[in-house]
Protein backbone atom coordinates (compact mmCIF):
# COMPACT_ATOMS: atom_id res chain seq x y z
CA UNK A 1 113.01 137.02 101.48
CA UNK A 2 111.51 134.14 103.07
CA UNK A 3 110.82 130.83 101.04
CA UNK A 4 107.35 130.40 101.03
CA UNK A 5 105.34 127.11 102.52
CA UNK A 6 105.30 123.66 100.41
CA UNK A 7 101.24 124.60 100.10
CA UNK A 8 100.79 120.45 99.38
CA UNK A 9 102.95 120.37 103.25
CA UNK A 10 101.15 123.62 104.98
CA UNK A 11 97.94 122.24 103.40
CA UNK A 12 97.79 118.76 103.17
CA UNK A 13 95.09 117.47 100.86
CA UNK A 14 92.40 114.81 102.42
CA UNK A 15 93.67 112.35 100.30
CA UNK A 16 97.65 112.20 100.77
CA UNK A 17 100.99 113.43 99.50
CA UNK A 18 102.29 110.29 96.83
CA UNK A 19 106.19 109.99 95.72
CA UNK A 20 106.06 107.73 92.75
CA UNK A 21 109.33 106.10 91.93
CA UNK A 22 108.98 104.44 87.75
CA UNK A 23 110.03 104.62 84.50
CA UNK A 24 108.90 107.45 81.85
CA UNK A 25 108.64 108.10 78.30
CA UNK A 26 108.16 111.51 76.41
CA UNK A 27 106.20 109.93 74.20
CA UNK A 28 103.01 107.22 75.44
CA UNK A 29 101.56 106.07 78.96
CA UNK A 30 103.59 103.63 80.85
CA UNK A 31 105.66 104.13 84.29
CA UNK A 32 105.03 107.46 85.97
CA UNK A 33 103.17 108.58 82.73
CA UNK A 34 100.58 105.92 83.31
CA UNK A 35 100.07 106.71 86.96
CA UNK A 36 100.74 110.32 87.91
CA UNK A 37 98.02 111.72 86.28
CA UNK A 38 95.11 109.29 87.29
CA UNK A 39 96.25 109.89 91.00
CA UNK A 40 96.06 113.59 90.66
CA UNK A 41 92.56 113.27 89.37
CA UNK A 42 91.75 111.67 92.04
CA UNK A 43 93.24 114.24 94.03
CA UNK A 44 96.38 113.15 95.21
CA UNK A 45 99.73 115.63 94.86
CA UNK A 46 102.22 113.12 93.46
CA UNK A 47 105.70 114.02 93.09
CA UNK A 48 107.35 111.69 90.29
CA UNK A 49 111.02 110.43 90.44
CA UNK A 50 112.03 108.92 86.90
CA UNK A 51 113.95 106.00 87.44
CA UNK A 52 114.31 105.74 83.23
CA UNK A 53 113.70 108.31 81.22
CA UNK A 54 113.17 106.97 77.90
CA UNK A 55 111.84 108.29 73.87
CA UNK A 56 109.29 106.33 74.33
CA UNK A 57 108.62 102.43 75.36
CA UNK A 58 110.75 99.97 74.86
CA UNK A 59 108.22 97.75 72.78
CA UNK A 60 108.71 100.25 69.77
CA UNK A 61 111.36 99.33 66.88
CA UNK A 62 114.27 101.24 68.92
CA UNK A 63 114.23 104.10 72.25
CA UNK A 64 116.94 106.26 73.41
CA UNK A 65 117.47 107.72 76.82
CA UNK A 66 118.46 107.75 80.18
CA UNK A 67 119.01 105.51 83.32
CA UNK A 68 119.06 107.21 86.83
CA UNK A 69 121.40 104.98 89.29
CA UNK A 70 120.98 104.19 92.72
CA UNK A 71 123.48 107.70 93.86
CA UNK A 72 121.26 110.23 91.70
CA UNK A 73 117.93 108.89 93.67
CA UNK A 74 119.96 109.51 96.66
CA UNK A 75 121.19 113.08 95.48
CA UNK A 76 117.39 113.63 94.96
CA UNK A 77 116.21 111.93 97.89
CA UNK A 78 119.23 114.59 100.01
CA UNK A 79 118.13 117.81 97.79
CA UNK A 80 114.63 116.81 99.28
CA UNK A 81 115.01 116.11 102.78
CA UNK A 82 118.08 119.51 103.00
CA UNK A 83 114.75 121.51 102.43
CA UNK A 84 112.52 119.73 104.75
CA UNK A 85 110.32 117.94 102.00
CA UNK A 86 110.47 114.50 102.50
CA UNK A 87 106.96 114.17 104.22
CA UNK A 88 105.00 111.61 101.83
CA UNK A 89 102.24 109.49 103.23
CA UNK A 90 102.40 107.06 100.28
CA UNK A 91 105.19 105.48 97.91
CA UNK A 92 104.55 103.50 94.89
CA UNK A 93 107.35 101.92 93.13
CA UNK A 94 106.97 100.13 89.39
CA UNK A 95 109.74 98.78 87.30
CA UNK A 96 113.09 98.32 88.50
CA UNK A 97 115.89 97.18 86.50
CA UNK A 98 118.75 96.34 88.75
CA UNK A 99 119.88 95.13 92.42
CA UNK A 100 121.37 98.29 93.26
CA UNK A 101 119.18 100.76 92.32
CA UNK A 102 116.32 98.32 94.42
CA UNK A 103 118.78 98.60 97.56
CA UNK A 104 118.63 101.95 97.03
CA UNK A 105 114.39 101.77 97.18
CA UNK A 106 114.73 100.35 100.41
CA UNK A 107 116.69 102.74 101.80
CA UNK A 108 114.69 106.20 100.87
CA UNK A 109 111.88 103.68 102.18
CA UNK A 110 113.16 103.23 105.28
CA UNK A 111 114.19 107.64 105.36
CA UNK A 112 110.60 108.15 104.79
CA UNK A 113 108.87 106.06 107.49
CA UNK A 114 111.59 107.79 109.64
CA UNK A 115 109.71 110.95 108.94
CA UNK A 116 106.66 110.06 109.08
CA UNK A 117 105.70 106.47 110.69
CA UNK A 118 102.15 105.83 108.89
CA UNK A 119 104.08 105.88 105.47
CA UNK A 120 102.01 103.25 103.08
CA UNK A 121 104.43 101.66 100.57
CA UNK A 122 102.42 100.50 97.69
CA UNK A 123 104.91 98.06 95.44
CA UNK A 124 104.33 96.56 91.86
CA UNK A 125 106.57 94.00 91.92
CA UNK A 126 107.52 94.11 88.66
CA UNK A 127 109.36 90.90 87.43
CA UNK A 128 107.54 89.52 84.18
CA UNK A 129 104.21 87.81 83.14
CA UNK A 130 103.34 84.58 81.41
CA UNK A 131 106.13 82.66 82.34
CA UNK A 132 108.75 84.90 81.65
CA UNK A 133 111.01 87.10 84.04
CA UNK A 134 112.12 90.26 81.93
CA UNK A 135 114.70 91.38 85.04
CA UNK A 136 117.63 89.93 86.44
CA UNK A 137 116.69 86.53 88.24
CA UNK A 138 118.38 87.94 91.22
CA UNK A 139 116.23 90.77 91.42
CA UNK A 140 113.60 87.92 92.48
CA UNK A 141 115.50 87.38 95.84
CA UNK A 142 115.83 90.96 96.65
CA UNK A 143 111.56 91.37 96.07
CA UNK A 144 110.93 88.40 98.20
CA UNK A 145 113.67 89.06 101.28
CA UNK A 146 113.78 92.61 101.07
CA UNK A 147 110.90 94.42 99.70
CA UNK A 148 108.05 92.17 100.59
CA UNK A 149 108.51 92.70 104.32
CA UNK A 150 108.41 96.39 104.16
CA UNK A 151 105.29 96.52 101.59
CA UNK A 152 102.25 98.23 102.96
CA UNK A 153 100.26 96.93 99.36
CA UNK A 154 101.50 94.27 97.22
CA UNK A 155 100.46 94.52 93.21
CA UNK A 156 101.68 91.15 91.37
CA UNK A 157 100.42 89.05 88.61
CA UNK A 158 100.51 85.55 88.75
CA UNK A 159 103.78 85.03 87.86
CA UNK A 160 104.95 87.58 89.99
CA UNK A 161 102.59 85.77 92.97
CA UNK A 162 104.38 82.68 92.16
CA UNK A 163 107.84 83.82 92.19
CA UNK A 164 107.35 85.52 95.54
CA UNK A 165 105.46 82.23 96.99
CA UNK A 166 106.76 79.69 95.63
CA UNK A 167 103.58 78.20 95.15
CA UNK A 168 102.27 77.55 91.48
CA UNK A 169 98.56 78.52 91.04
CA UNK A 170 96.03 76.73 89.14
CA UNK A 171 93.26 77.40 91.13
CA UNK A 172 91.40 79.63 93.30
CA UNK A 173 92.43 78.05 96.28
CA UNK A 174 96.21 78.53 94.91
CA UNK A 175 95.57 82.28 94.41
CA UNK A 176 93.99 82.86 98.08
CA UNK A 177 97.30 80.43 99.55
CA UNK A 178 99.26 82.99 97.48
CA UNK A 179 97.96 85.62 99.18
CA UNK A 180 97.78 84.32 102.86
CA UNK A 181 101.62 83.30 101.96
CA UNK A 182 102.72 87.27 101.46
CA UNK A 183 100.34 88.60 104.18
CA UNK A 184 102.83 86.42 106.50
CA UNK A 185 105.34 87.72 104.92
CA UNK A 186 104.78 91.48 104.96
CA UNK A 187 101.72 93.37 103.73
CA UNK A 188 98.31 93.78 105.20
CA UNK A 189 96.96 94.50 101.60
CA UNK A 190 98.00 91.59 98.27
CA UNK A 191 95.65 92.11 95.13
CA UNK A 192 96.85 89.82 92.36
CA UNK A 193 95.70 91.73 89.81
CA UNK A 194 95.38 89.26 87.02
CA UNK A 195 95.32 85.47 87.19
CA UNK A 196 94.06 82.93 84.34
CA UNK A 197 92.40 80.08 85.07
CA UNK A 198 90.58 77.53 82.52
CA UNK A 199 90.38 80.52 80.58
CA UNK A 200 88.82 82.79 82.94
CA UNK A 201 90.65 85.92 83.64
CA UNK A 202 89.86 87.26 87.09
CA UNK A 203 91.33 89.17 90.10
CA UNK A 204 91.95 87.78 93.88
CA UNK A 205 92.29 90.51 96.59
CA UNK A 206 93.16 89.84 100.08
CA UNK A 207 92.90 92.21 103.42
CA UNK A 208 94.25 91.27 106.88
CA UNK A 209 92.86 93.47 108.71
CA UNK A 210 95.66 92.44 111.82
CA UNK A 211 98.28 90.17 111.82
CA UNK A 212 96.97 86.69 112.98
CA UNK A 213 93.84 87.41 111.75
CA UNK A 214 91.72 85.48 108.37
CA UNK A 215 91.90 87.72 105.86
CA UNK A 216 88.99 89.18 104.62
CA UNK A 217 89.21 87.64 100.20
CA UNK A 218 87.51 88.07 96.95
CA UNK A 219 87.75 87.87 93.78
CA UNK A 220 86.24 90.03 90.66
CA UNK A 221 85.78 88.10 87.20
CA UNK A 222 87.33 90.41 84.37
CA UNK A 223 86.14 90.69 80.76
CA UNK A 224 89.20 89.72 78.15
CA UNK A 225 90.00 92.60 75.64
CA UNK A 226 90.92 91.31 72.60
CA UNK A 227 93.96 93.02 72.35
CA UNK A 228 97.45 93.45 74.22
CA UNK A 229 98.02 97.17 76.09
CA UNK A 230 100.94 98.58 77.59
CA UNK A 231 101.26 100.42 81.13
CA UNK A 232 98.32 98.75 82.36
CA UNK A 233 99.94 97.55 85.54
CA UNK A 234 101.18 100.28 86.18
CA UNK A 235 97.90 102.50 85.94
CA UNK A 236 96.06 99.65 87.63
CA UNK A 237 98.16 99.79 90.99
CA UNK A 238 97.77 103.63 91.01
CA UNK A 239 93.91 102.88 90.82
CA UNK A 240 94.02 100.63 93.65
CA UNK A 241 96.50 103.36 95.87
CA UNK A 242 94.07 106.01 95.23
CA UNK A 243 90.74 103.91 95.98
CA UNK A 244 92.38 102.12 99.04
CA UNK A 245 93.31 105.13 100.68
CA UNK A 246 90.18 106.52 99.98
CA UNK A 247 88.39 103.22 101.18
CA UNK A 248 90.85 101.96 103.72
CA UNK A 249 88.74 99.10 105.11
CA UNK A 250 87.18 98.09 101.97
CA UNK A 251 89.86 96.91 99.56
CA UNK A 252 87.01 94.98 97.62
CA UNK A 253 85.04 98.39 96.72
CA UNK A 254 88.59 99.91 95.75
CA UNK A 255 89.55 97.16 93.23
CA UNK A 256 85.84 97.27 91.88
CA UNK A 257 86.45 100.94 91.14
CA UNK A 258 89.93 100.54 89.62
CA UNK A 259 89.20 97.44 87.86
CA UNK A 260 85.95 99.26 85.97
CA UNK A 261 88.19 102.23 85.90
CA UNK A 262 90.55 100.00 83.91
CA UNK A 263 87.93 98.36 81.45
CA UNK A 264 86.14 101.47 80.47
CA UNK A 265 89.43 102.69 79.66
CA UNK A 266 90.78 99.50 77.69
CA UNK A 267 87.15 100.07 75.87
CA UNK A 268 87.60 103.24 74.56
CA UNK A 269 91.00 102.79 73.29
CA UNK A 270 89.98 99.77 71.44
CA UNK A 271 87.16 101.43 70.11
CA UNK A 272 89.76 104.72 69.04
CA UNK A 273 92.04 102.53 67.45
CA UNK A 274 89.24 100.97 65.14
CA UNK A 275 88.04 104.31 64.16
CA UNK A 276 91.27 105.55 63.24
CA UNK A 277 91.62 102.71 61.09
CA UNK A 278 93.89 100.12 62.81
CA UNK A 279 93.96 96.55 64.05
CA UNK A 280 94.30 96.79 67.45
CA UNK A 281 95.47 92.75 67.39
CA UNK A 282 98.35 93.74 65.32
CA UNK A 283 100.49 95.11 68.63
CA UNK A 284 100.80 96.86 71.45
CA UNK A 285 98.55 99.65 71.77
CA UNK A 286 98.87 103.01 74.11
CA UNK A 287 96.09 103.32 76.63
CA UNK A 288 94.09 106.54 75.84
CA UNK A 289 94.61 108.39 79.23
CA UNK A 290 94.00 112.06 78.70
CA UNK A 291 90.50 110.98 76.91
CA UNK A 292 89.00 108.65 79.68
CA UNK A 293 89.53 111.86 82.82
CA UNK A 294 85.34 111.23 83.35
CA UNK A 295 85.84 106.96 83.46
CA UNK A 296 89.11 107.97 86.03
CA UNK A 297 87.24 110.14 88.55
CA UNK A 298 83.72 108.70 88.52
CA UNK A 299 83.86 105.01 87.30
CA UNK A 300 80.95 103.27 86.73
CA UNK A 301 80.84 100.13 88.97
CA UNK A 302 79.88 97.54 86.31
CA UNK A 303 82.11 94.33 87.53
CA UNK A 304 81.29 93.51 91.14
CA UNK A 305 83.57 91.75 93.87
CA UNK A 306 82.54 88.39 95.34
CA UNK A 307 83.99 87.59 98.71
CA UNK A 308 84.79 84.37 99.83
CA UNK A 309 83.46 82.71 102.36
């Protein structure tokens, strides 16, 4: 008997064939968990590599589980390509916890564009938030040398922003210098996805459209949720992969889908929490995926991009 055809490889979709390199939980939405599912509504095969595979996230009272090192990716990454599947058009990496198994990132990116060229590598550079780095300070080094260069989308907040730049932002001006700083560096495509300034949360996306060229900015002002989530980022970047791709030259209209994508689903899990009888200030809460499918495949476009001159 014959093996049959990879229908996802025989029959590409319009949209694009996703491997998605994070963390997962049994239990919750963060890593893979968070973003799998959203791109496959939006009709995207994704094929998930767990780089952690935990009880549940690490924010509860105590998790058990398992790490995957930098030589079981590659034993993956060679059971793949032995069978003639390692044909992705996109890549989005999360959370990564160590030097090594980063190196090893690089690598299976570098396999990849060998098979196919036109690979987009969408990276959240995860390294910490509000001052704090929660991985290795060498890690930093390794994002800004390494990864940066070979990014095809760039994800940070604006500690991440500044840690990659060097540049401290406390202004607009800051977050679009930010930007122009890592198009040099690397990627045609930088959304910082959250930035605070004089108490106004908002978002600053950038798009060179070729090297040497202005990029085309914006920004979108974002409502505050009174509350803290987990795997936001994470479903967030996944947003922005799916509605870039779909809307390749208008990374403004993508992050105004994924953003309102984002709130309406940060809404309703507020909302679920208070009508289950909780106090959504009192901790982290887990985003209510599974309920908001309608918000993920047909958001309603209330928060709309300005550009900048």
């Amino acid at each position: 008997m014959t093996t049959p055809p990879v229908l996802s490889l025989a029959l590409p979709s319009d949209t694009g064939r996703v491997l998605s390199i994070q963390s997962h939980t049994v239990q919750g939405y963060v890593g893979n968990k968070s973003a799998v599912f959203p791109l496959q509504l939006l009709g995207y095969d994704v094929d998930p590599i767990n780089s952690v595979q935990f009880s549940n996230h690490t924010g509860y009272p105590t998790f058990k589980g398992q790490v995957l090192n930098g030589q079981q990716l590659c034993d993956l990454i060679e059971g793949l390509e032995a069978n003639d599947l390692l044909f992705y058009t996109h890549v989005l990496t999360g959370y990564i916890g160590s030097v090594s198994f980063l190196d090893t990132i690089l690598e299976v990116i570098n396999k990849l564009r060998a098979v196919n060229p036109k690979l987009t590598y969408v990276c959240d550079p995860v390294m910490g938030d509000e001052g704090k780095l929660y991985v290795p300070e060498e890690l930093v080094h390794v994002y800004r040398e390494k990864v940066v260069p070979l990014a095809s989308m760039l994800t940070p907040n604006q500690f991440e922003a500044e840690k990659l730049t060097g540049l401290r932002i406390n202004s607009e001006e800051d977050g679009r210098e930010a930007c122009a700083i890592l198009h040099a560096a690397g990627p045609s495509k930088v959304v910082i996805t959250s930035i605070t300034i004089g108490g106004i949360l908002l978002l600053i996306g950038s798009h060179q459209k070729e090297k040497g060229l202005k990029p085309e900015q914006f920004k979108i002002l974002i409502h505050k949720i009174p509350a803290y989530f987990t795997g936001t980022g994470d479903l967030m970047t996944a947003l922005l992969l799916g509605w870039s791709n779909k809307y390749p030259d208008n990374l403004d209209k993508a992050a105004e889908l994924a953003v309102s994508t984002l709130q309406a689903l940060l809404r309703r899990t507020l909302d679920d929490y208070k009508r289950a009888g909780y106090d959504p200030t009192s901790s982290s809460l887990e985003i209510r995926l599974i309920q908001s499918q309608e918000e993920i495949r047909n958001p309603n476009v209330e928060l709309k991009a300005e550009k900048y001159c």
